[in-house]
Protein backbone atom coordinates (compact mmCIF):
# COMPACT_ATOMS: atom_id res chain seq x y z
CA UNK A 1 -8.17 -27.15 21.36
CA UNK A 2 -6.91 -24.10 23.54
CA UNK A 3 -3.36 -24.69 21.51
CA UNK A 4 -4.83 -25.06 17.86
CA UNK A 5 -7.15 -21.51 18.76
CA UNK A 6 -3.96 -19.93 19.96
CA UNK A 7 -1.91 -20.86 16.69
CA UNK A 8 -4.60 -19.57 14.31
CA UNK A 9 -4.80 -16.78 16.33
CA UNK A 10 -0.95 -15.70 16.27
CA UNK A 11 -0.81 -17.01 12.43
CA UNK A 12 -3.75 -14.99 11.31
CA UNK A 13 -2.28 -11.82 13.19
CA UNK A 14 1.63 -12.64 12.01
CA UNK A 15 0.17 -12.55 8.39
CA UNK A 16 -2.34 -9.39 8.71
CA UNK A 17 0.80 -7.48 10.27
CA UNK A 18 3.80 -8.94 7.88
CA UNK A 19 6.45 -7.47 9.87
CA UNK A 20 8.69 -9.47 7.01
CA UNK A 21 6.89 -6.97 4.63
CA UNK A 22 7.17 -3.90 6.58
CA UNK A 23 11.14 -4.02 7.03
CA UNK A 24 12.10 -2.42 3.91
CA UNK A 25 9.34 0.75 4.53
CA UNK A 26 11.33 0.12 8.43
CA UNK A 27 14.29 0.69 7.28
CA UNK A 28 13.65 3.57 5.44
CA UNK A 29 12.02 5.38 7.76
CA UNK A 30 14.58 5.01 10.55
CA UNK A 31 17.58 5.01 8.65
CA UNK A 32 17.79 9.17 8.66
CA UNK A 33 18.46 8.65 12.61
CA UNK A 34 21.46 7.80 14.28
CA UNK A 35 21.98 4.05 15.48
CA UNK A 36 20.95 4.19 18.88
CA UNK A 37 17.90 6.15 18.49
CA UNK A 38 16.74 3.40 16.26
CA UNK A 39 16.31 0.57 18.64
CA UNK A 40 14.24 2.82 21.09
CA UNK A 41 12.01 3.87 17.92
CA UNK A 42 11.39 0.09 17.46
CA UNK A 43 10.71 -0.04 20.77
CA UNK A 44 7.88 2.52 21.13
CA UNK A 45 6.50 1.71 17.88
CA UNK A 46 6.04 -1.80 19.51
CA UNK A 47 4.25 -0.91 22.43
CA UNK A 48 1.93 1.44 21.33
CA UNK A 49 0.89 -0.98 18.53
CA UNK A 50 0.51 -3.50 21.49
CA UNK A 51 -1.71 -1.21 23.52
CA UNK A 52 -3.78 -0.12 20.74
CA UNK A 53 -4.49 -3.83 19.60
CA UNK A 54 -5.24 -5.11 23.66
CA UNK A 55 -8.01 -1.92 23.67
CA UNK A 56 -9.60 -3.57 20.81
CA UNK A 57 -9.36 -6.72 21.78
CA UNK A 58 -10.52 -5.37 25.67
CA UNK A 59 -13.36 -3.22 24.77
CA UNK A 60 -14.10 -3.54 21.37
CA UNK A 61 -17.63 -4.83 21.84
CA UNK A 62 -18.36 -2.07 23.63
CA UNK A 63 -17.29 -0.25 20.88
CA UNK A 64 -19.56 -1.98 18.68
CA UNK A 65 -22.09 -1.20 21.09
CA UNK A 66 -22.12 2.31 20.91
CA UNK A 67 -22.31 2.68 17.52
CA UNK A 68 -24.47 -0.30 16.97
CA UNK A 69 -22.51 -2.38 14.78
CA UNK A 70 -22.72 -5.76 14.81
CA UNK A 71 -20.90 -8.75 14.71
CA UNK A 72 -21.64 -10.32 11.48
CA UNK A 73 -21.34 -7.22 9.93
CA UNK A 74 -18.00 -6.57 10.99
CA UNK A 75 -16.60 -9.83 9.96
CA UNK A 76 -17.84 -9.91 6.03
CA UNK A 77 -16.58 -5.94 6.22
CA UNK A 78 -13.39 -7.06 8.25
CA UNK A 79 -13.14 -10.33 5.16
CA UNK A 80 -13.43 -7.96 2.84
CA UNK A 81 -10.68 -5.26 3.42
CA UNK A 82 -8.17 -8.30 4.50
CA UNK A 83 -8.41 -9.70 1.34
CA UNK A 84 -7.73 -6.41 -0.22
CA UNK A 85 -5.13 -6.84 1.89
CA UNK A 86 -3.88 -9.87 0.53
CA UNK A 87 -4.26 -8.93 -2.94
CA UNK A 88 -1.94 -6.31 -2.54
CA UNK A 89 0.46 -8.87 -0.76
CA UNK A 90 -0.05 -11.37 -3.60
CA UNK A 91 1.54 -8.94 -6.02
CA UNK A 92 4.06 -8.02 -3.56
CA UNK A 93 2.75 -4.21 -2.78
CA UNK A 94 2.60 -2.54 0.70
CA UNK A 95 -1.32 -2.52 1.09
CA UNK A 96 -2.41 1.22 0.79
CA UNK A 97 -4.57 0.75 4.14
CA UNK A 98 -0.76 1.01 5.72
CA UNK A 99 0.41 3.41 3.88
CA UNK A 100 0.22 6.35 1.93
CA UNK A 101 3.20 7.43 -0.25
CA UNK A 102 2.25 11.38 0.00
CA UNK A 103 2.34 11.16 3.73
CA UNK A 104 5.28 13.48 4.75
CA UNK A 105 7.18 12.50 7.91
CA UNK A 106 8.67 15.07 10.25
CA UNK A 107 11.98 14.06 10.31
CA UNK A 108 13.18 16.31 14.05
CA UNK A 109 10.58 15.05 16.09
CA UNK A 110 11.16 11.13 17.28
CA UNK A 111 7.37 10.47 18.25
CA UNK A 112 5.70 11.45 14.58
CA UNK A 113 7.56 8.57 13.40
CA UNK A 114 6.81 6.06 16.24
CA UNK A 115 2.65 6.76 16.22
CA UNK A 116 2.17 7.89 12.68
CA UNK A 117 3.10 5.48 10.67
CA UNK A 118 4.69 3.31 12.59
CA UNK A 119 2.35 1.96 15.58
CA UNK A 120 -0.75 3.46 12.97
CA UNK A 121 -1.45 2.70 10.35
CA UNK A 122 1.81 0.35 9.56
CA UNK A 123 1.98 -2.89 12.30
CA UNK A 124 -1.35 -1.86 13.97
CA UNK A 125 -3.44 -0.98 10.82
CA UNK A 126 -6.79 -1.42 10.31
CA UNK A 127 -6.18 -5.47 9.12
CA UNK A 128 -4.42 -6.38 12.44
CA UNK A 129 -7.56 -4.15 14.58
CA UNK A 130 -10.34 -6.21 11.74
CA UNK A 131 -8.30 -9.61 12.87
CA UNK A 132 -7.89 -8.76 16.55
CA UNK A 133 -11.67 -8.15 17.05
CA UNK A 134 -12.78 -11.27 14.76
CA UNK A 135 -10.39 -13.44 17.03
CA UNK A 136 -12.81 -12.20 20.24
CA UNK A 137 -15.18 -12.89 18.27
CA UNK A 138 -14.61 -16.69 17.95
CA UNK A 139 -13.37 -16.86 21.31
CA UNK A 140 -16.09 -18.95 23.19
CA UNK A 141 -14.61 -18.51 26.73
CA UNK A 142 -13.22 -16.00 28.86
CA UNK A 143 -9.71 -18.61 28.83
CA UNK A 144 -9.86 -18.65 24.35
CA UNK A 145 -10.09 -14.69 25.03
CA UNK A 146 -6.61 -14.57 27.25
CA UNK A 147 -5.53 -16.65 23.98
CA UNK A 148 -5.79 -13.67 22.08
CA UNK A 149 -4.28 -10.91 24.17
CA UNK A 150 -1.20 -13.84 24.76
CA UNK A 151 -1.48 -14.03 20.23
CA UNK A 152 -1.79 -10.44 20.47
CA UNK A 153 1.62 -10.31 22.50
CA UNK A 154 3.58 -12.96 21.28
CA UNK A 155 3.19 -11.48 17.90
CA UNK A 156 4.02 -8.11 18.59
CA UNK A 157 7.75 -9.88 20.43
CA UNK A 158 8.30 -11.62 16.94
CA UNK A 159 7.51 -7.82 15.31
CA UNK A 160 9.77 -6.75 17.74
CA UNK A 161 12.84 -9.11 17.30
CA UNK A 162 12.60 -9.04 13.41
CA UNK A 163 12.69 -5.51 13.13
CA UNK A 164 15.65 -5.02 15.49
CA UNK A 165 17.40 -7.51 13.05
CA UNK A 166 15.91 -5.84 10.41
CA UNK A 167 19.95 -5.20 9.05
CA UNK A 168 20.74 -8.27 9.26
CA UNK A 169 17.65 -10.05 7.46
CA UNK A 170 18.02 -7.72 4.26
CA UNK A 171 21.92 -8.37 4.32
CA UNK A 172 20.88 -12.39 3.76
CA UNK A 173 17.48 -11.82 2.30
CA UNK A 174 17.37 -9.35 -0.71
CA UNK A 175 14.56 -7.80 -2.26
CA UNK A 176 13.43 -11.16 -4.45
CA UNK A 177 12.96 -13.25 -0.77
CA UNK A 178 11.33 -10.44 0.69
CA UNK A 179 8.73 -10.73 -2.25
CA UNK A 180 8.14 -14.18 -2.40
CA UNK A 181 7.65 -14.16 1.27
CA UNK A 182 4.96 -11.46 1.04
CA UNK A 183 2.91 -13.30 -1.43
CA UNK A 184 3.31 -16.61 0.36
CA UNK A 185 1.60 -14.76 3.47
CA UNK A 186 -0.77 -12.89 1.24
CA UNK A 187 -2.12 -16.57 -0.41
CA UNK A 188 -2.47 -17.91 3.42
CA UNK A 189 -4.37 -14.32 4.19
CA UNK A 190 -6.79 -14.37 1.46
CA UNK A 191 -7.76 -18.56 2.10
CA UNK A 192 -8.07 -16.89 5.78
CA UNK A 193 -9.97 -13.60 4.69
CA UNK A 194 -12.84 -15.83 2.62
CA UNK A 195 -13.32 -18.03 5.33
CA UNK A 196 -14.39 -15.30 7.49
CA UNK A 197 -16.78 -13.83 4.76
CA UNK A 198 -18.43 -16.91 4.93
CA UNK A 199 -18.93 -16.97 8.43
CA UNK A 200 -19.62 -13.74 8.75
CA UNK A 201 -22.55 -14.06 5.80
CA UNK A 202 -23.72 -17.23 7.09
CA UNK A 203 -24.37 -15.63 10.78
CA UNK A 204 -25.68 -12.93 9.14
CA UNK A 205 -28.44 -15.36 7.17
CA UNK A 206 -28.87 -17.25 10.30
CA UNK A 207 -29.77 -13.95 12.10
CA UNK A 208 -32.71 -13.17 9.46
């Protein structure tokens, strides 16, 4: 059971993240900078999209808390915006909710590409922080939530590797198989995304 919760955890946050998707905005973004300031940018990138996910996942509820939102209502709003998400993956777009094409980058300075877009809003956008907190969510035990944060990290090392053979994987892959891949992941996401409308709608009815 602990194993089956654990691979629909790191499946659903693989898809909402689509580091497969994200390597050709990657690549464009590092390319300006030399070689081996590349693999550090990767690097940071990583980690702050791994903290910002584990504070979500940590202390999310109280989150919720203080601004009195609840459950329920955070799933069908959560379903929602990842199957806009998927939509946009279906027809093989960058969902907008990761980026923004008039966003300007400031090419001298290292760390406005690693926090903004990188870590936010492209790997830890507001789908991956929606699927992170649904994930606690389900998690009936303190041991299902560990499953998470483990998801949480074992996705962000796959994020990781990719991207660092980000060269290599567009050599083989081109454009086309990028593509396909994206709405592949976007089909799985939106069969995903409904499910938790429904959940979240009939909690929500329940609650009444």
């Amino acid at each position: 059971m602990t194993l089956n919760f654990f691979i629909y955890s790191f499946v659903s946050l693989f898809i909402t993240v689509d580091p497969i998707g994200l390597l050709p905005i990657l690549q464009s973004l590092i390319l300006p900078y030399p070689k081996e300031y590349r693999k550090r940018i990767i690097k940071k990138a990583i980690v702050a999209s791994t903290a910002i996910l584990l504070i979500f996942a940590l202390f999310g509820n109280y989150i919720f808390s203080y601004f009195g939102i609840t459950l329920e209502a955070f799933r069908i709003a959560g379903g929602l915006l990842l199957f806009k998400i998927s939509w946009d993956m279906l027809h093989a777009e960058i969902p907008k909710t990761k980026h923004k094409p008039e966003e300007k980058l400031e090419m001298e300075d290292i760390d406005s590409i690693v926090y903004v877009p990188l870590a936010v809003p492209l790997i830890s956008g507001p789908g991956a922080i929606t699927t992170t907190m649904i994930l606690v969510g389900k998690a009936k035990n303190f041991l299902e939530k560990l499953v998470v944060i483990l998801a949480i990290i074992s996705v962000m090392l796959v994020t990781a590797l990719i991207f660092y053979l980000g060269d290599k994987i567009l050599k083989r892959v081109n454009i086309y198989g990028v593509n396909a891949f994206v709405r592949i992941m976007g089909l799985l996401l939106a069969s995903i995304s409904v499910q938790i409308i429904f959940i979240g709608i009939k909690g929500f009815i329940g609650g009444i």
